[in-house]
Protein backbone atom coordinates (compact mmCIF):
# COMPACT_ATOMS: atom_id res chain seq x y z
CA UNK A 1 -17.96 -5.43 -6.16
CA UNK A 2 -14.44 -6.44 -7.31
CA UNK A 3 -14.14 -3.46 -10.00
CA UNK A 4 -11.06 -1.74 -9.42
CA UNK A 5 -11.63 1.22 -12.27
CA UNK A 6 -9.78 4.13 -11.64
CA UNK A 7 -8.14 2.74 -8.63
CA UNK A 8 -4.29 2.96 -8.16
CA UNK A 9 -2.54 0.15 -6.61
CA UNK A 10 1.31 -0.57 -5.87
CA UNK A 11 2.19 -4.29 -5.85
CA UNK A 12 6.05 -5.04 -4.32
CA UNK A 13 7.04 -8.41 -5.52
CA UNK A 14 5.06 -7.73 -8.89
CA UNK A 15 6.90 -8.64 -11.75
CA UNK A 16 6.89 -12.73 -10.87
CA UNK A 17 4.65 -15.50 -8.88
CA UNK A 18 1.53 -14.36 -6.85
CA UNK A 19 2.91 -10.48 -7.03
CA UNK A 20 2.35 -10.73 -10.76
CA UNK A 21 -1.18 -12.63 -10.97
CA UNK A 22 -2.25 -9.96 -8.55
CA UNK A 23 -0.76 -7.08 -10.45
CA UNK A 24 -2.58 -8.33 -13.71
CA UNK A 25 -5.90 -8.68 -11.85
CA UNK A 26 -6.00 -5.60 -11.16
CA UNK A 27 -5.35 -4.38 -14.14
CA UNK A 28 -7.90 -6.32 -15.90
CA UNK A 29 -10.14 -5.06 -12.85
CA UNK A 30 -9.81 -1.68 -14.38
CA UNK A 31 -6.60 -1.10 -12.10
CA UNK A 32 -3.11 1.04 -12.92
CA UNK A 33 -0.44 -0.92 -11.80
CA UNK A 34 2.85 0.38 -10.56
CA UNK A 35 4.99 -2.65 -10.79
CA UNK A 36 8.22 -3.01 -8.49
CA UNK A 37 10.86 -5.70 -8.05
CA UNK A 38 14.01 -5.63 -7.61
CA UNK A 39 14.62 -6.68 -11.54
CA UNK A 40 13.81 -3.89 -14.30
CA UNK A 41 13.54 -6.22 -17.09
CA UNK A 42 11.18 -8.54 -15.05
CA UNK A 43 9.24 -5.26 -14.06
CA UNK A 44 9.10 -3.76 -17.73
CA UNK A 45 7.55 -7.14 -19.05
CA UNK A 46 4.72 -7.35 -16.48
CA UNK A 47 4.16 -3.15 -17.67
CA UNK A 48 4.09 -4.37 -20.69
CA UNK A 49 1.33 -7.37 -20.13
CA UNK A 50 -0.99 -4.55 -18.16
CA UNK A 51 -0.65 -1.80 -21.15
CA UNK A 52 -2.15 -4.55 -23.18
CA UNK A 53 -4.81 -4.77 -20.88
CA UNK A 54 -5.53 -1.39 -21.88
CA UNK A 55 -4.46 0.29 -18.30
CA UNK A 56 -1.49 2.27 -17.51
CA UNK A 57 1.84 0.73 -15.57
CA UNK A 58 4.70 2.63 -13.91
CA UNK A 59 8.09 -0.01 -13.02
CA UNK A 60 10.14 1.00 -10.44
CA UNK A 61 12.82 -1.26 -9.61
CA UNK A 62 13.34 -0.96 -5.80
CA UNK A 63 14.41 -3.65 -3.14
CA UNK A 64 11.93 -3.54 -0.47
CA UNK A 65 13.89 -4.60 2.20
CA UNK A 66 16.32 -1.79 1.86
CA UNK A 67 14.64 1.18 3.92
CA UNK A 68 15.94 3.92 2.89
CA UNK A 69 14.86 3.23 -0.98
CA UNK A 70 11.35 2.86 -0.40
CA UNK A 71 10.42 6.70 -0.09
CA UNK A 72 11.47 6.96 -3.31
CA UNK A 73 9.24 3.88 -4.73
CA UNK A 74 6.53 6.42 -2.62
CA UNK A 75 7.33 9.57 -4.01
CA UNK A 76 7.88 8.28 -7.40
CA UNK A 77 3.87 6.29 -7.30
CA UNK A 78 2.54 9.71 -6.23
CA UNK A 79 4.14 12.03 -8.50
CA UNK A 80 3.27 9.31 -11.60
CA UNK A 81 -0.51 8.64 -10.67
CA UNK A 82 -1.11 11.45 -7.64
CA UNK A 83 -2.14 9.08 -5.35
CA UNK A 84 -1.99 5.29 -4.06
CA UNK A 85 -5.80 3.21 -3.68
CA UNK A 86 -4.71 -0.17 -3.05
CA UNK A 87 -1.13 -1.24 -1.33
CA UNK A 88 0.20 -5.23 -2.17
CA UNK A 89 3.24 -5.68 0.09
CA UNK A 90 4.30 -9.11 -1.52
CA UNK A 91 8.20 -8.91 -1.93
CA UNK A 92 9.39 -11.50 0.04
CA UNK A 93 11.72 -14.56 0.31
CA UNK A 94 12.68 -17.80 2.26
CA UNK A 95 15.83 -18.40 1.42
CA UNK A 96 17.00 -22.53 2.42
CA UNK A 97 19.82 -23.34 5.18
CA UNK A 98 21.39 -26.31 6.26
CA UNK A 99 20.75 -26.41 9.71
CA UNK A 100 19.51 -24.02 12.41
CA UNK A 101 22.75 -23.32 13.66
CA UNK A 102 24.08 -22.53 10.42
CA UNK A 103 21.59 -19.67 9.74
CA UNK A 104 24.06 -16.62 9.31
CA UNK A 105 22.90 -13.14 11.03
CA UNK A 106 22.99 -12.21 7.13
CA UNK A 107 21.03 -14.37 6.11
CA UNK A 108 18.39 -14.00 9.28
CA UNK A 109 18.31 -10.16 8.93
CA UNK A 110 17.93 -10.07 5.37
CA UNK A 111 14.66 -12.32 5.59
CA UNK A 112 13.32 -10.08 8.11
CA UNK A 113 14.01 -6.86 6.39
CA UNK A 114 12.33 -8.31 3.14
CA UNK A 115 9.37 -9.84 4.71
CA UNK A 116 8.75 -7.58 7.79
CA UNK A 117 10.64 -4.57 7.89
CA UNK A 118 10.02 -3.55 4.23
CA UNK A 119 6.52 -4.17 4.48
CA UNK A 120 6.13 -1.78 7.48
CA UNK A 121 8.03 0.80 6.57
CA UNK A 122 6.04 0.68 2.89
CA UNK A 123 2.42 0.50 4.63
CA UNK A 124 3.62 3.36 6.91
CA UNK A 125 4.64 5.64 4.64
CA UNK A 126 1.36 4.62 1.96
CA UNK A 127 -1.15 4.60 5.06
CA UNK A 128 -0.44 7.36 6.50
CA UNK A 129 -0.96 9.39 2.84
CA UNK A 130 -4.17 7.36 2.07
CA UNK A 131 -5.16 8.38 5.59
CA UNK A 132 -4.72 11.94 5.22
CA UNK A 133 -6.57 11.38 1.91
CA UNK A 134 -9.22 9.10 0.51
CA UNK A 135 -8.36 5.77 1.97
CA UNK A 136 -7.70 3.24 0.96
CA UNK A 137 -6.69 -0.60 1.08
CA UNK A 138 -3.57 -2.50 2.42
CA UNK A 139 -2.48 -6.01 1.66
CA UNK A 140 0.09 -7.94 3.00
CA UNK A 141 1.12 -11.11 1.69
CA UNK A 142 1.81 -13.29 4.82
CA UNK A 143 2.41 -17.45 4.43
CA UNK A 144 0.97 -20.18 6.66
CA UNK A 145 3.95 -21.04 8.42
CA UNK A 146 3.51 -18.20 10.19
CA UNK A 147 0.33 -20.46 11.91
CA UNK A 148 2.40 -23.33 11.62
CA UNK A 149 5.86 -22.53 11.70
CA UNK A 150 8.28 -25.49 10.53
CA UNK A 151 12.39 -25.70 11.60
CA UNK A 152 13.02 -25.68 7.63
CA UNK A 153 12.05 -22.27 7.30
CA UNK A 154 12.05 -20.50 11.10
CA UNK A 155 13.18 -17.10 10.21
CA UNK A 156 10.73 -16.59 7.29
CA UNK A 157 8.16 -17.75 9.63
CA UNK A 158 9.17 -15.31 12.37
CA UNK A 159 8.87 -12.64 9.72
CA UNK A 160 5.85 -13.60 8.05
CA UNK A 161 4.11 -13.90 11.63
CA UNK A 162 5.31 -10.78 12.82
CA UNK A 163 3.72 -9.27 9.27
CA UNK A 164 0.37 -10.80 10.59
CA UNK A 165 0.96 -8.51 13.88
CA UNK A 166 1.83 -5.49 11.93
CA UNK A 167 -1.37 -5.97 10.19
CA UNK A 168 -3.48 -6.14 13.48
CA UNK A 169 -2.13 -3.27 14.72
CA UNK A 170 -2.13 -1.13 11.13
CA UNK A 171 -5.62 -1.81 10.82
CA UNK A 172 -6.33 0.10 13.91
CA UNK A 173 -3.69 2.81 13.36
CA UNK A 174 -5.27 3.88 10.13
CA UNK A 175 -8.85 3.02 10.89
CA UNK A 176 -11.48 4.35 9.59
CA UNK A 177 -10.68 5.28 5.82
CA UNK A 178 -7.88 2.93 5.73
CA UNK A 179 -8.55 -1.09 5.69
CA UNK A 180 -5.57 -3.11 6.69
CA UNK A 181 -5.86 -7.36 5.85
CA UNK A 182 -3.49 -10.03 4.86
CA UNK A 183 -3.71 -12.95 2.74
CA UNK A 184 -2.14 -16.02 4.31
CA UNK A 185 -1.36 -18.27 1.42
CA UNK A 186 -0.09 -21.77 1.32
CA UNK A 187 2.09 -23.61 -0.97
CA UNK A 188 0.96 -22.45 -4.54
CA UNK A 189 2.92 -23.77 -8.14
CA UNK A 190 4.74 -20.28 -8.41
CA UNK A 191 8.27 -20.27 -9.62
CA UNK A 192 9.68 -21.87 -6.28
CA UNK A 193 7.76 -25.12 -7.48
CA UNK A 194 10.56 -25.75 -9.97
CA UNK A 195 12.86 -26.67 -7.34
CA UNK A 196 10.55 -29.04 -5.42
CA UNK A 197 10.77 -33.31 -6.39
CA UNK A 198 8.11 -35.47 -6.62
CA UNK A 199 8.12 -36.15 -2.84
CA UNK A 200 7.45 -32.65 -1.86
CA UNK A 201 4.84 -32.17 -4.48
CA UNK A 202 2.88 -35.44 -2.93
CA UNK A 203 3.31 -34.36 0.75
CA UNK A 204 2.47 -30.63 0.08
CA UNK A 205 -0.85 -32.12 -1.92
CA UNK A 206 -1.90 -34.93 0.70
CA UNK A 207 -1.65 -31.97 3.40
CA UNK A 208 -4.67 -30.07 1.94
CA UNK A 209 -8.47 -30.98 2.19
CA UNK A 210 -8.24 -30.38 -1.50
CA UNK A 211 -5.36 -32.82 -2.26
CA UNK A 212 -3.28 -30.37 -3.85
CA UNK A 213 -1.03 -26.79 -3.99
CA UNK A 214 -2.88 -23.93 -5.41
CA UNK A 215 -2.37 -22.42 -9.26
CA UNK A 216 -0.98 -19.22 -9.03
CA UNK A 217 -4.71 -17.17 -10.48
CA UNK A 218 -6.15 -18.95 -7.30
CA UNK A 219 -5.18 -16.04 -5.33
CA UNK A 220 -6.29 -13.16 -7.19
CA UNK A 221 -9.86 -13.75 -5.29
CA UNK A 222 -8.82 -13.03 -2.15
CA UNK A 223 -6.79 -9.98 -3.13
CA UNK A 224 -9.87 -8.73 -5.35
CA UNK A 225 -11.97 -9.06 -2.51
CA UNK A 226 -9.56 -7.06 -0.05
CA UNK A 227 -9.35 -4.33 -3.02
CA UNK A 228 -12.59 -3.69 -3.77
CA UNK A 229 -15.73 -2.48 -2.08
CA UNK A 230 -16.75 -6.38 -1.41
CA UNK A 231 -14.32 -5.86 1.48
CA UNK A 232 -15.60 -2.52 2.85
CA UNK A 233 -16.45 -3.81 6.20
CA UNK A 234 -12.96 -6.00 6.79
CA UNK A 235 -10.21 -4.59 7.80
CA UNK A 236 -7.49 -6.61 10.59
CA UNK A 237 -8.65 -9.91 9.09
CA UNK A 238 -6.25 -12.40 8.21
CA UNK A 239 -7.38 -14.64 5.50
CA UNK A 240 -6.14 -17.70 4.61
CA UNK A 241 -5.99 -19.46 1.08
CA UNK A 242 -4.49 -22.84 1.36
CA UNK A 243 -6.42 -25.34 0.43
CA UNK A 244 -7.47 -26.76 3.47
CA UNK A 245 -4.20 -27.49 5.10
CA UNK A 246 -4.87 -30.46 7.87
């Protein structure tokens, strides 16, 4: 119910973190993988790790949050593979600020252009092709502070909840050949991790029911599930992956 042979999926975000644990579960699901980041290098050695699964990977560097370059990332997943099964809109970022009224109208659109614009403007252009096609499936990569939204991070949670929104309303817009869900992760031991201390580490653990942050492979379930024909029936459903957070 989680085979993915054949299929064609686009992960944004894909050559580091959760974007690349979902990129090579697909592939070892039987998935080609086109691959995009904003780094080449980073892309080409995620390719690489996929071709050695035996499937075939297209890298197109390309920063989501920048609209006008993500017709190309499009056009150039079409004209590669001739079509697009399975959509990953997981480029994102939260970047750190010293105080609320230091937040920069920079720095505030930037976040929402990465987390929220980007992601529309991707799952518009991808939806409306699997649409007029043979369907397909959409996943965004949303965060639970966009349940519980903390000062620390506000405009990433304003993003990440209006991404939860855009999935509502996607679902119904592309409905019925096209399923729209999002993952809601919470803190996981990607490459962020390396910056947090001790403390964090503790306080992020003793928030969950299962007394600790999620591995990275931990979230390849979900976004199997959502892929696959397990998830035929769900579309508009938010599901979240954090452990338990209390």
């Amino acid at each position: 119910m989680t085979e993915l042979t054949g299929k064609i999926a686009l992960v944004t975000g894909g050559s580091r973190g959760l974007g690349r644990e979902i990129a090579l579960a697909f592939a070892r699901a039987g998935a080609d993988v086109v691959v995009s980041s904003r780094r080449r290098e980073a892309c080409e050695e995620v390719a690489g790790e996929i071709e050695q699964l035996g499937r075939r990977a297209l890298v197109y560097p390309c920063h989501v949050g920048r609209w006008d370059e993500l017709d190309g990332l499009v056009d150039a997943a079409y004209a590669h593979f001739g079509r697009v099964d399975v959509l990953v809109n997981n480029a994102g970022k939260s970047p750190t600020y010293p105080s609320l009224s230091e937040v920069t109208e920079s720095l505030f659109d930037s976040v929402i252009a990465l987390n929220l614009k980007g992601a529309f403007r991707l799952a518009t252009l991808v939806g409306s092709r699997m649409a007029d096609g043979d369907g397909g499936s959409i996943i965004n990569v949303s965060s639970t502070l966009a349940l519980r939204p903390e000062p620390s991070a506000l405009p990433y949670a304003a993003a990440k909840a209006g991404l939860n929104a855009a999935t509502l309303a996607l679902a119904q817009a592309f409905a019925p050949s096209v399923r729209v869900n999002a993952i809601i992760p919470g803190g996981f031991a990607t490459d962020i991790s390396h910056h947090w201390d001790d403390a964090t580490r503790h306080e992020l653990s003793t928030r969950t029911a299962l007394g600790r942050v999620g591995e990275p492979h931990e979230i390849t379930g979900a976004a199997l599930y959502l892929a696959g024909d397990a998830a035929s029936y769900t579309t508009g459903a938010l599901l979240t992956v954090d452990g338990g957070i209390r």
